[in-house]
Protein backbone atom coordinates (compact mmCIF):
# COMPACT_ATOMS: atom_id res chain seq x y z
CA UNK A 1 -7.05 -28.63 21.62
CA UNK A 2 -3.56 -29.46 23.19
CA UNK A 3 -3.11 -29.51 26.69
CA UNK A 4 0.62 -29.31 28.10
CA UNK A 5 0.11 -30.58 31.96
CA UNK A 6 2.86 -32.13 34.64
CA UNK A 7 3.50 -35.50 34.04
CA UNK A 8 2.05 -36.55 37.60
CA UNK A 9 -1.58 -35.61 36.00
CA UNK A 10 -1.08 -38.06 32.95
CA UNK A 11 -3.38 -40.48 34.33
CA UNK A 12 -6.64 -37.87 35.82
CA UNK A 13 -6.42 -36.00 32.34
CA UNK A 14 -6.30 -38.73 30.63
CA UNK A 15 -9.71 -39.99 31.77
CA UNK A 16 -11.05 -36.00 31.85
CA UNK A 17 -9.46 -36.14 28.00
CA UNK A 18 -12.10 -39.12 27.33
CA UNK A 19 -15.14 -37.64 29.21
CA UNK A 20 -14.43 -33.85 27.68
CA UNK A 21 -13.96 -35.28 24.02
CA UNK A 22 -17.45 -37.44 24.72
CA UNK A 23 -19.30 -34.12 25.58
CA UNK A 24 -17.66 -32.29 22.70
CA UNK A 25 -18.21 -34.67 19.70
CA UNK A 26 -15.61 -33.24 16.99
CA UNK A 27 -12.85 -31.87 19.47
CA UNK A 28 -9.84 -34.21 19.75
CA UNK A 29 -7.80 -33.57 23.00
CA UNK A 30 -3.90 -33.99 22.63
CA UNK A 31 -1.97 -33.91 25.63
CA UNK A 32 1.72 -33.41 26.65
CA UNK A 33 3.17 -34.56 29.76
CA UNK A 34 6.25 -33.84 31.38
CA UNK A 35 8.46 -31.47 34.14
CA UNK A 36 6.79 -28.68 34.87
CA UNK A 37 9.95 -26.63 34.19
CA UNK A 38 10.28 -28.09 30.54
CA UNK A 39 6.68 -27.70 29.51
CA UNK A 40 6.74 -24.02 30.39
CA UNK A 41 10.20 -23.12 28.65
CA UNK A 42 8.26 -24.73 25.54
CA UNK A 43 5.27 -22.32 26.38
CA UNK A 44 7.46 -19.37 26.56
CA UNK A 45 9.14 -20.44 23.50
CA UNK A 46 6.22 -20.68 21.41
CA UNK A 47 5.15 -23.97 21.23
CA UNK A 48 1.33 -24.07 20.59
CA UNK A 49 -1.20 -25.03 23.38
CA UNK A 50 -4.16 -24.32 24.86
CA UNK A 51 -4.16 -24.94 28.22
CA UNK A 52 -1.23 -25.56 30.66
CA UNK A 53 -1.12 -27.34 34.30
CA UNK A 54 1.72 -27.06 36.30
CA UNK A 55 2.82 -29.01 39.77
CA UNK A 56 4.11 -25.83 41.40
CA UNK A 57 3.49 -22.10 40.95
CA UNK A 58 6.83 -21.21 40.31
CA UNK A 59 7.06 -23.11 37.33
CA UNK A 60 3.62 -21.62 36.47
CA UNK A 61 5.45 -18.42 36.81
CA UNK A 62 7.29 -18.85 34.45
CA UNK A 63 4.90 -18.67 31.97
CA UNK A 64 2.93 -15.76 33.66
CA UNK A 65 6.07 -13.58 33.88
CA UNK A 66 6.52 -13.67 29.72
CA UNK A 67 2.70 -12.64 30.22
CA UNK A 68 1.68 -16.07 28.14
CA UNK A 69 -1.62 -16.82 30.01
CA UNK A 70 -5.08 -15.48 29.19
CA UNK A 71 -5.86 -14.50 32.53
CA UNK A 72 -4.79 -15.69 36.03
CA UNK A 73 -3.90 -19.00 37.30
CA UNK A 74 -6.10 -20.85 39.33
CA UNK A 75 -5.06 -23.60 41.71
CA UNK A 76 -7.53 -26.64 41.06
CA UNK A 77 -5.79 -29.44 43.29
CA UNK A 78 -2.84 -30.03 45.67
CA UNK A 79 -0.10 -33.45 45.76
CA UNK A 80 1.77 -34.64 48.43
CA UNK A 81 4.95 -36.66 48.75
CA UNK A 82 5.62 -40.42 49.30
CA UNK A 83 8.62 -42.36 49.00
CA UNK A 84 8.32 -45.45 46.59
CA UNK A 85 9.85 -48.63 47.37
CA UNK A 86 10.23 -51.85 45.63
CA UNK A 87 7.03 -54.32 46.90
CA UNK A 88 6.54 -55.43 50.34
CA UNK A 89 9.49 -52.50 51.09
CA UNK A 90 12.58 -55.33 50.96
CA UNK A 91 14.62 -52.23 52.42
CA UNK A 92 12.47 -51.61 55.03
CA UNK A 93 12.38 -48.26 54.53
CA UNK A 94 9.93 -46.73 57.28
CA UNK A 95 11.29 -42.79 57.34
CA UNK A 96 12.93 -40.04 55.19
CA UNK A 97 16.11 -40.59 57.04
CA UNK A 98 15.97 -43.61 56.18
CA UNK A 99 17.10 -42.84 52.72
CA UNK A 100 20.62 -41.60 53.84
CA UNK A 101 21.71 -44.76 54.47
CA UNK A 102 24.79 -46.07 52.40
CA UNK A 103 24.22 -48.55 49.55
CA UNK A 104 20.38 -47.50 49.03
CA UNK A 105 19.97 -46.55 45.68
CA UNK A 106 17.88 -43.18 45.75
CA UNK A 107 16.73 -41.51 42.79
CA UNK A 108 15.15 -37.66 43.01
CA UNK A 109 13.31 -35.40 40.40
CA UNK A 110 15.34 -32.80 39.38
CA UNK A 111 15.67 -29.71 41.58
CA UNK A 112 14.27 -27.57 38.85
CA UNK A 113 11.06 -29.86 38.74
CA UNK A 114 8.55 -29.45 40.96
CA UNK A 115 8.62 -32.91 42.62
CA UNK A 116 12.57 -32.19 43.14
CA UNK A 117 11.84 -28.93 44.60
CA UNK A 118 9.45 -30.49 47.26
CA UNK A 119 11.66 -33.35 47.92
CA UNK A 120 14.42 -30.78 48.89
CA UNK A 121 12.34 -28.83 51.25
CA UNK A 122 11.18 -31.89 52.73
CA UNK A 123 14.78 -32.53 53.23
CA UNK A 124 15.47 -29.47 54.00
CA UNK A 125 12.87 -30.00 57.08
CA UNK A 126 14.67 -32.89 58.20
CA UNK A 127 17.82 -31.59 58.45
CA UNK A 128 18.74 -34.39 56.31
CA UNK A 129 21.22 -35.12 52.76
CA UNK A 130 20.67 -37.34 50.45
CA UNK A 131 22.98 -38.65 47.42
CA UNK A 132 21.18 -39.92 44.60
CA UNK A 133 22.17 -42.05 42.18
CA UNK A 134 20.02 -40.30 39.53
CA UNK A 135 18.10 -36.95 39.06
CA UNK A 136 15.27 -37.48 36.44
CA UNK A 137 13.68 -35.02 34.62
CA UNK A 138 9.80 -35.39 36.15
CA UNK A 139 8.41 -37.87 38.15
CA UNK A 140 7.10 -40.67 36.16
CA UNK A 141 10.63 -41.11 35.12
CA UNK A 142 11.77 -40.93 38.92
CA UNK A 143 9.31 -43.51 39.39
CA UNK A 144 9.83 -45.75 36.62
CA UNK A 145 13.36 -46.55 38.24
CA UNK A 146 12.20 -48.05 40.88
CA UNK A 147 9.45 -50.07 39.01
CA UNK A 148 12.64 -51.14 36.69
CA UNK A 149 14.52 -52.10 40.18
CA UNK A 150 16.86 -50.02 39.04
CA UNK A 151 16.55 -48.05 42.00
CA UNK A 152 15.40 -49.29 45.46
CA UNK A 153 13.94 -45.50 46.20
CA UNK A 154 12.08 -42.39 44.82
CA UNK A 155 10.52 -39.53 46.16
CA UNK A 156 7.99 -38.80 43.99
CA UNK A 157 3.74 -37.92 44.47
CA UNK A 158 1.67 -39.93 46.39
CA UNK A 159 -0.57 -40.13 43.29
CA UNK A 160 2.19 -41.57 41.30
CA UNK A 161 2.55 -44.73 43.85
CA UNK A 162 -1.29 -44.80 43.51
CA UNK A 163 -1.15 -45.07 39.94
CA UNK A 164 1.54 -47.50 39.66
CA UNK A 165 -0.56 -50.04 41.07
CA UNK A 166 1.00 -52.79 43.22
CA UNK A 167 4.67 -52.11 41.07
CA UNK A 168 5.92 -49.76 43.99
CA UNK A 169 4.75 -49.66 47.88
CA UNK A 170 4.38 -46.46 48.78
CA UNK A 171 5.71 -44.87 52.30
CA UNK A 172 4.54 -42.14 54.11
CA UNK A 173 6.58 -39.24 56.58
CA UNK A 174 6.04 -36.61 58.10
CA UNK A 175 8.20 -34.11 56.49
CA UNK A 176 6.14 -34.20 53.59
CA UNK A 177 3.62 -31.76 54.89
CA UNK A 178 6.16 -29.35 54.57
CA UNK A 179 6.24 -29.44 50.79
CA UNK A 180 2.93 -29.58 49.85
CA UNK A 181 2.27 -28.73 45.76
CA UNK A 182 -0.19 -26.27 44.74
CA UNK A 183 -1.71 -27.20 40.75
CA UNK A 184 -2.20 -24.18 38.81
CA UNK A 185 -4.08 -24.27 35.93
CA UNK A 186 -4.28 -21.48 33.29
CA UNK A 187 -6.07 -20.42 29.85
CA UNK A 188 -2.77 -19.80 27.14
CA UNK A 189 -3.65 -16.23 26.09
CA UNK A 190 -2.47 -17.35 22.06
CA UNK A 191 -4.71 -20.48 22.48
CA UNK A 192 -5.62 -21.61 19.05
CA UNK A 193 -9.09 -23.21 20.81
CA UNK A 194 -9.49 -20.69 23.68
CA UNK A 195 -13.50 -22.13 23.48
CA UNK A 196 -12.49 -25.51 24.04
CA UNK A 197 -9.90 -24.63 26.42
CA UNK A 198 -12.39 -22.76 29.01
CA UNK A 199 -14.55 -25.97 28.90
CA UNK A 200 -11.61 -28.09 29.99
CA UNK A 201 -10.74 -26.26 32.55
CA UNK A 202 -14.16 -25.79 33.87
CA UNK A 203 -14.39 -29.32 33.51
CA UNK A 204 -11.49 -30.09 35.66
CA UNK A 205 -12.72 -27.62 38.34
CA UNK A 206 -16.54 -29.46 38.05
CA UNK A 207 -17.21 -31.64 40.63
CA UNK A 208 -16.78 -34.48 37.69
CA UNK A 209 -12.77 -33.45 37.66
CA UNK A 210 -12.24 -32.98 41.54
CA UNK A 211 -14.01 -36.40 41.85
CA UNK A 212 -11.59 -38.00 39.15
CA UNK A 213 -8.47 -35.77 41.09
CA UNK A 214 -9.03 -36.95 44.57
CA UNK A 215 -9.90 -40.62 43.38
CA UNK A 216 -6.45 -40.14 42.05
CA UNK A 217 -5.27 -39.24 45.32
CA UNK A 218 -5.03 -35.69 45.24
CA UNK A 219 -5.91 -33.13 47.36
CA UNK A 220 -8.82 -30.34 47.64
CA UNK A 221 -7.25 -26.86 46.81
């Protein structure tokens, strides 16, 4: 069974992977991570999968408009935004605004991935502009610049400055309640395991996968 899922989920699936391959002795779980935006073209395209997990439900849209899901989406968890700094925050970067400031090195997911979408509105709240010096293509790769030091900034999910452990500090604002991220998750309707796919996504939706999601640092639907 193949699972295409935003890359900011690598780390809950991963472990749901494990526990849904232990219940189902014989079924190997393959996933693929990455933007939202890119997983979907590859959907729409053809690409075989079962199951597909998006960070917004525009880019789920995308698949639901070429009328390539099974039935309709259902939203199984929500993300927030943090910004991710460099540990113990050597900029002291305490505020969104703070990431206008000249010679801070910024780097934002692309505005056609979900996390880039969120980071503009949150921007967008602020009144604010900011000029990065890079616009990856999902978040893990937004985030991996600053755990590099190749950036001192990223606005990426809170769970993805959970995840990365004491590599990044993570900082909170305000704005970010403005750009909350509904998950959708959805059944592929030419799912070569369509069996195997409805128990994954039931498992994700158990109170098992919510307890692995908000451990993670997600939130409740």
């Amino acid at each position: 069974m193949t699972v295409f899922a935003a890359a900011s989920l690598k780390e809950s699936f991963t472990t749901l992977g494990k526990e849904f391959e232990k219940d189902h002795p014989g079924t190997k779980v393959t996933f693929n991570f990455g933007g939202s935006d890119t997983l979907a073209a590859n959907i729409t395209a053809g690409a075989p999968a079962d199951v597909f997990a998006a960070a917004s439900p525009k880019t789920m849209g995308i698949v639901t408009g070429e009328k390539d899901t099974a039935g309709p989406p259902v939203t199984f968890v929500r993300n927030r935004l943090e910004i991710a700094t460099l540990p113990g925050n050597p900029d002291h970067i305490s505020s969104l605004k703070d990431l206008t400031r000249s010679g801070l090195k910024v780097v934002l997911c692309a505005k056609t991935v979900p996390c880039g979408a969120a980071a503009q509105k949150a921007l967008d709240a602020g009144g604010l502009k900011v000029t990065p010096v890079s616009y990856e293509q999902d978040v893990k790769s937004a985030l991996t610049k600053v755990e590099l030091k190749e950036a001192d900034a990223a606005v990426v999910y809170k769970t993805d400055v959970k995840a990365a452990g004491g590599k990044v500090e993570g900082v909170t604002f305000p704005e970010s309640a403005r750009a909350v991220n509904d998950y959708p998750i959805a059944l592929l309707k030419n799912a070569p395991n369509p069996d195997a796919a409805r128990a994954f996504i039931a498992l994700v939706r158990s109170a098992e996968g919510r307890g692995v999601l908000t451990r993670a640092g997600f939130l409740a639907p």
